[in-house]
Protein backbone atom coordinates (compact mmCIF):
# COMPACT_ATOMS: atom_id res chain seq x y z
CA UNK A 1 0.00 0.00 0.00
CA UNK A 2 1.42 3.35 -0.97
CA UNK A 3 2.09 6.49 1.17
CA UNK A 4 1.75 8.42 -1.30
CA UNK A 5 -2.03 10.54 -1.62
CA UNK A 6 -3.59 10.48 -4.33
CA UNK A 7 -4.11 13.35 -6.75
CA UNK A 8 -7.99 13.73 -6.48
CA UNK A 9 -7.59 14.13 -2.55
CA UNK A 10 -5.24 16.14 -3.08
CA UNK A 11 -7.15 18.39 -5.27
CA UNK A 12 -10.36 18.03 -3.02
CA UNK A 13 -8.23 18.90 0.03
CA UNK A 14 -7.11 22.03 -1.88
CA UNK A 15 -10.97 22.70 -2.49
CA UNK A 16 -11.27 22.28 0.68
CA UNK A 17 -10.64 26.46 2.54
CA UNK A 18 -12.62 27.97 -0.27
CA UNK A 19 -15.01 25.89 0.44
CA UNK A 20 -15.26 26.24 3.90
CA UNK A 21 -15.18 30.26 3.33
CA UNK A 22 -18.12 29.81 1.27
CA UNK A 23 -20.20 28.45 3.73
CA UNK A 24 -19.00 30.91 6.23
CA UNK A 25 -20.41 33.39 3.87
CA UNK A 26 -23.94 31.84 3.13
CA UNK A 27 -24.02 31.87 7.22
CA UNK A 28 -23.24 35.42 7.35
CA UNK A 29 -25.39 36.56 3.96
CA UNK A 30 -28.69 37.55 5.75
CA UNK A 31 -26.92 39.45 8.10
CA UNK A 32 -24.65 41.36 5.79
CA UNK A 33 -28.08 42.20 3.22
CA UNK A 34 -30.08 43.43 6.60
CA UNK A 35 -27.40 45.92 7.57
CA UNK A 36 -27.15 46.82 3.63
CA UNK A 37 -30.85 47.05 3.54
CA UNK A 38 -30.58 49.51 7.13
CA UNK A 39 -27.41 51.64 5.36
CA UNK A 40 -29.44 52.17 2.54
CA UNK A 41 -32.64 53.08 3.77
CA UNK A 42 -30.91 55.25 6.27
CA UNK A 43 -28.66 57.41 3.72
CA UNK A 44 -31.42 57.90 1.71
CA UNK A 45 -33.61 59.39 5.00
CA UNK A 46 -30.49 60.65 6.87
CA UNK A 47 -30.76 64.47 5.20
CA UNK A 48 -34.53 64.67 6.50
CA UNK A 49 -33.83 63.00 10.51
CA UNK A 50 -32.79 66.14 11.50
CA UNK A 51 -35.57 68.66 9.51
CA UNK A 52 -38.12 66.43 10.20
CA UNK A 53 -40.78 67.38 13.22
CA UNK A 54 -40.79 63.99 15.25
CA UNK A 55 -43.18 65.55 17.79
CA UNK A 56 -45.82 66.44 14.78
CA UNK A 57 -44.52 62.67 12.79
CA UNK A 58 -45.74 60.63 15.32
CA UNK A 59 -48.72 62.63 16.70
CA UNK A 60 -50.51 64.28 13.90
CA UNK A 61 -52.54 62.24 11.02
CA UNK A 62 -52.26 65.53 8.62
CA UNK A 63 -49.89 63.84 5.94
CA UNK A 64 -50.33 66.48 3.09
CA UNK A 65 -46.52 65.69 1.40
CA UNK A 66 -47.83 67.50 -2.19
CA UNK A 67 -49.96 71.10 -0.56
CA UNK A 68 -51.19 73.55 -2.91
CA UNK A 69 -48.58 76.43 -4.08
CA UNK A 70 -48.11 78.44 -1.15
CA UNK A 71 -48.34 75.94 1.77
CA UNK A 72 -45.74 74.09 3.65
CA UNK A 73 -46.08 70.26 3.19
CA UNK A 74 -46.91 68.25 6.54
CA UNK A 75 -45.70 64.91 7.36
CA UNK A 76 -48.25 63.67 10.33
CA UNK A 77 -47.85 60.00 10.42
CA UNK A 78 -49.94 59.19 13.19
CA UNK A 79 -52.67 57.62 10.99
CA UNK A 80 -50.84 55.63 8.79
CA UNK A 81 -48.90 53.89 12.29
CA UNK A 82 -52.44 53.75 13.67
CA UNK A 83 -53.81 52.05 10.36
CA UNK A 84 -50.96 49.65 10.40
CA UNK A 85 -51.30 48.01 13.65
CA UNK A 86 -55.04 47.84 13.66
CA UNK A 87 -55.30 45.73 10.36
CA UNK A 88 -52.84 43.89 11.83
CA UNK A 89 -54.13 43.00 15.19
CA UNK A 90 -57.59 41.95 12.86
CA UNK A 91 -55.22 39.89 10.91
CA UNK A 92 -53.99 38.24 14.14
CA UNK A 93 -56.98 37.77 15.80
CA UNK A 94 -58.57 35.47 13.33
CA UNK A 95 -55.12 34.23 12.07
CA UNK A 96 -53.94 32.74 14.93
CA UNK A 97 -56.76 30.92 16.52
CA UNK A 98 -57.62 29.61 12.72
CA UNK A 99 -54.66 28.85 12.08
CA UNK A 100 -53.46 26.93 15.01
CA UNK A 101 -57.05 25.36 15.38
CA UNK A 102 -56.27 23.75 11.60
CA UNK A 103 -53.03 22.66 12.31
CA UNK A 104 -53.88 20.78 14.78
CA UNK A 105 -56.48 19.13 12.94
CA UNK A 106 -53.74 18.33 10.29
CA UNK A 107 -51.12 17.36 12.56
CA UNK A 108 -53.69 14.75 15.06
CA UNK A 109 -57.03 14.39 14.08
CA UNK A 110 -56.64 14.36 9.77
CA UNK A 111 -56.01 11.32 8.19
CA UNK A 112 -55.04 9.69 5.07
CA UNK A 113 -56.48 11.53 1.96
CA UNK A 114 -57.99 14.26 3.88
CA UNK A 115 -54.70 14.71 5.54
CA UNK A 116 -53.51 15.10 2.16
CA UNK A 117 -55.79 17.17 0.55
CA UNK A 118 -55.55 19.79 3.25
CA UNK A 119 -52.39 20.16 3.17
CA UNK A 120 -52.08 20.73 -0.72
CA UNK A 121 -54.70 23.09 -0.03
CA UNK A 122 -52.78 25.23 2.59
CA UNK A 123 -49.71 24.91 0.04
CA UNK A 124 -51.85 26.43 -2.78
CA UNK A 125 -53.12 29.35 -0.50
CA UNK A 126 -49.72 30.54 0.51
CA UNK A 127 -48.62 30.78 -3.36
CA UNK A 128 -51.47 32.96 -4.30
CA UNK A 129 -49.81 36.23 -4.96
CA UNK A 130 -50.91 39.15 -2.69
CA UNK A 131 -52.14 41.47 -5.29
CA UNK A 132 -54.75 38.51 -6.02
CA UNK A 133 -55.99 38.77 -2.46
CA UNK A 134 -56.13 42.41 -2.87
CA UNK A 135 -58.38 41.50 -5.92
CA UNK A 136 -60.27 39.30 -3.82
CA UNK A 137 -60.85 41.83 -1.00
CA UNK A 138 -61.71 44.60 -3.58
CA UNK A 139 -64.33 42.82 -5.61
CA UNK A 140 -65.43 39.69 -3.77
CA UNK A 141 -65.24 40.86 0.01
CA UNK A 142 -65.29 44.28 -0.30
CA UNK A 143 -69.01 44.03 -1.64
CA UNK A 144 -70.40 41.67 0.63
CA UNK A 145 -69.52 43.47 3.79
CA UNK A 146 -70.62 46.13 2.39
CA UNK A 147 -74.11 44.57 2.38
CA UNK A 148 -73.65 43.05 5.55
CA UNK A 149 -72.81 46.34 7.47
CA UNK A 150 -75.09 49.04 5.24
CA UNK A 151 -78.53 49.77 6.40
CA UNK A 152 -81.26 52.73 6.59
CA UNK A 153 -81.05 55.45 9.29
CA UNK A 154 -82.53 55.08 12.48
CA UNK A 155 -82.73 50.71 12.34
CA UNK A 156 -81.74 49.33 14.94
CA UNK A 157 -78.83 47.38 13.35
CA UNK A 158 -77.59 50.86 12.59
CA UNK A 159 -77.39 51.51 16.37
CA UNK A 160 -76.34 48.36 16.51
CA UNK A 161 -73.38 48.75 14.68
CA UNK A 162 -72.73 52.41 16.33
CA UNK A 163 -73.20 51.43 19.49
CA UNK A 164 -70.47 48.50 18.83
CA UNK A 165 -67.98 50.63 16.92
CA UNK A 166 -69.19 48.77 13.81
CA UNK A 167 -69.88 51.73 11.59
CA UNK A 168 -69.20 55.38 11.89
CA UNK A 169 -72.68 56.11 11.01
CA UNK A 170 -75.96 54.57 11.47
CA UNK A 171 -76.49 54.18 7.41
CA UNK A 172 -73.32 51.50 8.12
CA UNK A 173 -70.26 51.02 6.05
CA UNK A 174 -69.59 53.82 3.73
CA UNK A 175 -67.57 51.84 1.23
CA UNK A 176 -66.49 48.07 0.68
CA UNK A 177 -62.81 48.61 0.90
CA UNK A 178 -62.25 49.27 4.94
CA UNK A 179 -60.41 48.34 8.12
CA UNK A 180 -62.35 44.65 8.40
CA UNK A 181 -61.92 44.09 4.90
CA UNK A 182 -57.94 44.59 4.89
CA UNK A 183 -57.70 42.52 8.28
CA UNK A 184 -59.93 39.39 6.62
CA UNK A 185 -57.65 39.25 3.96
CA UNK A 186 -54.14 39.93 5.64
CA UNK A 187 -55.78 36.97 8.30
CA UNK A 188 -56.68 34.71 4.99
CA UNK A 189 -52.78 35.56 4.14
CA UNK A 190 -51.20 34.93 7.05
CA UNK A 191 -52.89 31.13 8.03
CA UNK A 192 -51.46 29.62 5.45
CA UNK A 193 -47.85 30.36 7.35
CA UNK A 194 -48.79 29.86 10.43
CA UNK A 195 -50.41 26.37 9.94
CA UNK A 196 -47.59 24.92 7.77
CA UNK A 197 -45.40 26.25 10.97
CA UNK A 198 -47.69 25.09 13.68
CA UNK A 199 -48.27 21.32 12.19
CA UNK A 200 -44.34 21.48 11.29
CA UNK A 201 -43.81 22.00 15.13
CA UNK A 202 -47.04 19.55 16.55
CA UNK A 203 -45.09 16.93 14.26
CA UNK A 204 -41.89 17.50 15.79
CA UNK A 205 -43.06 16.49 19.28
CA UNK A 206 -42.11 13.15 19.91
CA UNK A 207 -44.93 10.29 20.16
CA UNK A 208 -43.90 9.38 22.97
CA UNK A 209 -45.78 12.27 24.77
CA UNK A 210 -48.75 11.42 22.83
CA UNK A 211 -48.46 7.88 24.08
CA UNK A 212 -47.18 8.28 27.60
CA UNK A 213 -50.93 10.94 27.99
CA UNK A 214 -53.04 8.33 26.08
CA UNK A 215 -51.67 6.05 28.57
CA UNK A 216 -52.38 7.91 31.36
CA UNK A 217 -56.02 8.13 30.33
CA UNK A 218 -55.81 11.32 28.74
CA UNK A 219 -58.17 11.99 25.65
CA UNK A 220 -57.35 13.64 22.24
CA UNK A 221 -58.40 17.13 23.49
CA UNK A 222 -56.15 16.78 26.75
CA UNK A 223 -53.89 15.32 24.74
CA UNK A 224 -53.27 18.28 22.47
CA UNK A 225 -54.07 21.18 25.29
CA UNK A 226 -52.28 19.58 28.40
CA UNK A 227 -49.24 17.61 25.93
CA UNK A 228 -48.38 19.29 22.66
CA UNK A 229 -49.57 22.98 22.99
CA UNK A 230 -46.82 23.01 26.08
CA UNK A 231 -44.46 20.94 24.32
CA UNK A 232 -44.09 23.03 21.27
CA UNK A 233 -45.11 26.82 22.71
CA UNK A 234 -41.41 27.92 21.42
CA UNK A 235 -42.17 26.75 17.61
CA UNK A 236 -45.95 28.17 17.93
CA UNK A 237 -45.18 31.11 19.20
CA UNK A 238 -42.63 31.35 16.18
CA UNK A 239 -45.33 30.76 13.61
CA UNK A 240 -47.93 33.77 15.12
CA UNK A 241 -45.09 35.96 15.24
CA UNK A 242 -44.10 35.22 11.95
CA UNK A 243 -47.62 35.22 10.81
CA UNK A 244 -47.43 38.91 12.15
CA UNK A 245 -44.48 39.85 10.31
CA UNK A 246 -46.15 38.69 7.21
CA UNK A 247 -49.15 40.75 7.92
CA UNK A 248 -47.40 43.84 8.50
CA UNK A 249 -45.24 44.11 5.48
CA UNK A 250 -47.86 43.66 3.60
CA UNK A 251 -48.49 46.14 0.87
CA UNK A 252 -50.41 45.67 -2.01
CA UNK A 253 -53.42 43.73 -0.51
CA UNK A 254 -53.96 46.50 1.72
CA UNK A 255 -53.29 48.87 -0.68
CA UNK A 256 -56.50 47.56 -2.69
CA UNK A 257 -58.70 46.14 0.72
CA UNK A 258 -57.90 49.11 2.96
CA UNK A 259 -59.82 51.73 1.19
CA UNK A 260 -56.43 54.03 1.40
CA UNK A 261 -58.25 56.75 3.34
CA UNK A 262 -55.54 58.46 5.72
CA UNK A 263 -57.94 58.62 8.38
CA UNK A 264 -57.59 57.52 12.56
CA UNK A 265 -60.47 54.60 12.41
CA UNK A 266 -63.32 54.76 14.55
CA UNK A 267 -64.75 51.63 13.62
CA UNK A 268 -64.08 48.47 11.64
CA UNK A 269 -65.48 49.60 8.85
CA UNK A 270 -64.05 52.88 8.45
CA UNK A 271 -61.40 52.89 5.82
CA UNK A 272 -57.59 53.11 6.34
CA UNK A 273 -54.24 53.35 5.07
CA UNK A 274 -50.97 51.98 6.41
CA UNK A 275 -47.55 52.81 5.95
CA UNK A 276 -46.61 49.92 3.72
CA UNK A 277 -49.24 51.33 1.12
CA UNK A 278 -48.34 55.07 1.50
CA UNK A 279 -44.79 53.73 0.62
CA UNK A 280 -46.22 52.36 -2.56
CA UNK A 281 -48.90 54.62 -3.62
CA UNK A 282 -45.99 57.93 -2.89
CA UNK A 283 -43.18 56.56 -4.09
CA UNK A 284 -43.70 56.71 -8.13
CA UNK A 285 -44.52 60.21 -7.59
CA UNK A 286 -42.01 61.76 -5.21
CA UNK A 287 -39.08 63.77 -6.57
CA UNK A 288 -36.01 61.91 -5.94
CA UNK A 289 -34.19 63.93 -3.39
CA UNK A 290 -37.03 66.09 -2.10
CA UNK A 291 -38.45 65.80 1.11
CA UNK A 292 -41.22 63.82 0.25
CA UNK A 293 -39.01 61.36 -1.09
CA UNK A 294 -37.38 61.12 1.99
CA UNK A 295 -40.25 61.09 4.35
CA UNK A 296 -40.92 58.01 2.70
CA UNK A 297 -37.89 56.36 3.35
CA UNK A 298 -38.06 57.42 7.63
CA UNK A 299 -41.68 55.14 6.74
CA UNK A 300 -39.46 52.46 5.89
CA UNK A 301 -36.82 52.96 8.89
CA UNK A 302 -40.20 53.23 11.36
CA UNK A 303 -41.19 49.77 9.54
CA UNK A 304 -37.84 47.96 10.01
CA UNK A 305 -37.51 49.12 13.26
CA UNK A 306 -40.79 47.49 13.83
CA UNK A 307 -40.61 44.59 12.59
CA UNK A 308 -37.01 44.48 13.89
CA UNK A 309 -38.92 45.09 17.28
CA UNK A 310 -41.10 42.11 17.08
CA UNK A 311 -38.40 39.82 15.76
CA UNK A 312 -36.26 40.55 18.94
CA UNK A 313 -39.43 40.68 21.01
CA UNK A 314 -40.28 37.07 19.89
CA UNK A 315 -36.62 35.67 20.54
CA UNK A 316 -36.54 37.12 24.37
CA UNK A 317 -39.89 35.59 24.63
CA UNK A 318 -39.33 32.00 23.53
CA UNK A 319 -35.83 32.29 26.00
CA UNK A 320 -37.68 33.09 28.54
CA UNK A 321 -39.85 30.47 28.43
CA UNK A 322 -36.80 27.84 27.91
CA UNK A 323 -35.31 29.53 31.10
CA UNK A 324 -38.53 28.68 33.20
CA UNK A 325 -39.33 25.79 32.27
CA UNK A 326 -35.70 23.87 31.84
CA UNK A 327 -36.87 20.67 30.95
């Protein structure tokens, strides 16, 4: 047997740093292209941070970036912030409890071809593209809540619906396109993530748990509540917050669902605009360089720092639960 090596492991052993600095790279990539993505968002607001008035940014809904010859623009961002988080909480509050309810179907009660089925199904939603939901929401669901929350003066589903914070007005929705409308459809957006997550994570617990409960008498129901839910809180609470994240970048759903009124909503069907939109709609049209132009881009640093927010917010969260509860 001969000492010497031969030439392909030589050659692969040569391969071999580059190769290694490579992957070092791919770990570091999504790092490098967030702090890119910061740098450049931030030189192109940096020459408005210190003209801008924060006070009147953050508490004043007047956003008038194009006034008539004579009149000073004014950036009051108050209602697009306010606009933001309310379609989003809508979005969460049917998201979540959907969306975990049918992955749990998937992941313990579902079997064989229904199993399946559902699953393609879920697959199929998340590729829809989001300017076909904004479609949907626009000409489909726009229309029937507008039936559903319109009405004559003086009814009593138009007190109703006051008295509730359904409407504005006792006549009921005054367009299709509104808060409710934009949450339905950032919700019907968002469950496709957070079931593939969830059942991804209810399939990761080991079946041992499931048998060790079933052998303890437990039921399917105690099963899942008492066994899994606890089991895999980290990677659930991973999929809502993602499910979040996905509802609050959205743009051109809302865009078309929303109504794009730049308004502080007094009820669910008032319309709205968000700062994802206002990005879109403004950006065609700005001036490069002016100080509309970059308004717009301290609406994109206010995003990122957002999302940014609920991204580190998540993390502490899911530690601190692995710190109480060890095992």
């Amino acid at each position: 047997m001969t000492s010497t090596t031969p030439k392909k492991f030589r050659i692969l052993d040569l391969l071999e740093p580059p190769i290694e600095w490579l992957i070092r790279l791919c770990g570091w990539s999504s790092i490098i292209g967030i702090v890119a993505i910061f740098l450049f968002i931030f030189k192109e607001a940096a020459p408005m941070v210190l003209k801008l008035d924060w006070l009147h940014f953050f508490t004043s809904s007047r956003w008038i970036p194009n006034p008539a010859p004579g009149n000073p623009p004014s950036f009051g961002a108050l209602a697009l912030l306010v606009g933001t988080v309310t379609t989003t909480s809508i979005a969460l509050l049917i998201a979540v409890p959907v969306g975990l309810g049918a992955a749990v179907y998937i992941s313990e009660f579902a079997k064989g071809k229904v199993k399946e089925t559902l699953k393609i199904v879920i697959e199929l939603l998340a590729a829809i593209p989001s300017i076909v939901w904004g479609f949907i929401g626009l000409m489909v669901l726009g229309p029937i809540i507008k039936d559903v929350f319109t009405t004559e003066s003086g009814s009593w589903w138009g007190k109703v619906m006051v008295t509730l914070h359904l409407a504005s007005a006792e006549t009921g929705a005054s367009q299709g396109t509104n808060l409710l409308t934009g949450g339905i459809i950032l919700a019907l957006m968002s469950v496709p993530l957070v079931v593939s997550l969830s059942e991804d994570t209810l399939r990761a617990v080991p079946d041992s748990y499931r048998e060790a409960a079933l052998a303890l008498g437990a039921n399917s129901w105690e099963t899942v509540r008492r066994v899994l839910f606890p089991a895999a809180r980290n990677g659930l609470l991973a999929a809502c917050m993602l499910g979040m994240g996905r509802a609050i970048g959205e743009t051109m759903a809302v865009l078309l669902a929303t109504g794009h009124n730049n308004r502080i909503p007094e009820a669910l069907t008032d319309p709205v605009r968000t700062m994802t939109a206002t990005i879109a709609a403004e950006m065609g049209e700005a001036v490069h360089g002016d100080e509309h132009y970059r308004v717009l881009f301290i609406l994109g640093i206010v995003l990122f720092i957002v999302t940014c927010g609920i991204n580190v917010a998540s993390d502490l969260i899911v530690k601190g639960i692995k710190k109480a509860n060890p095992a």
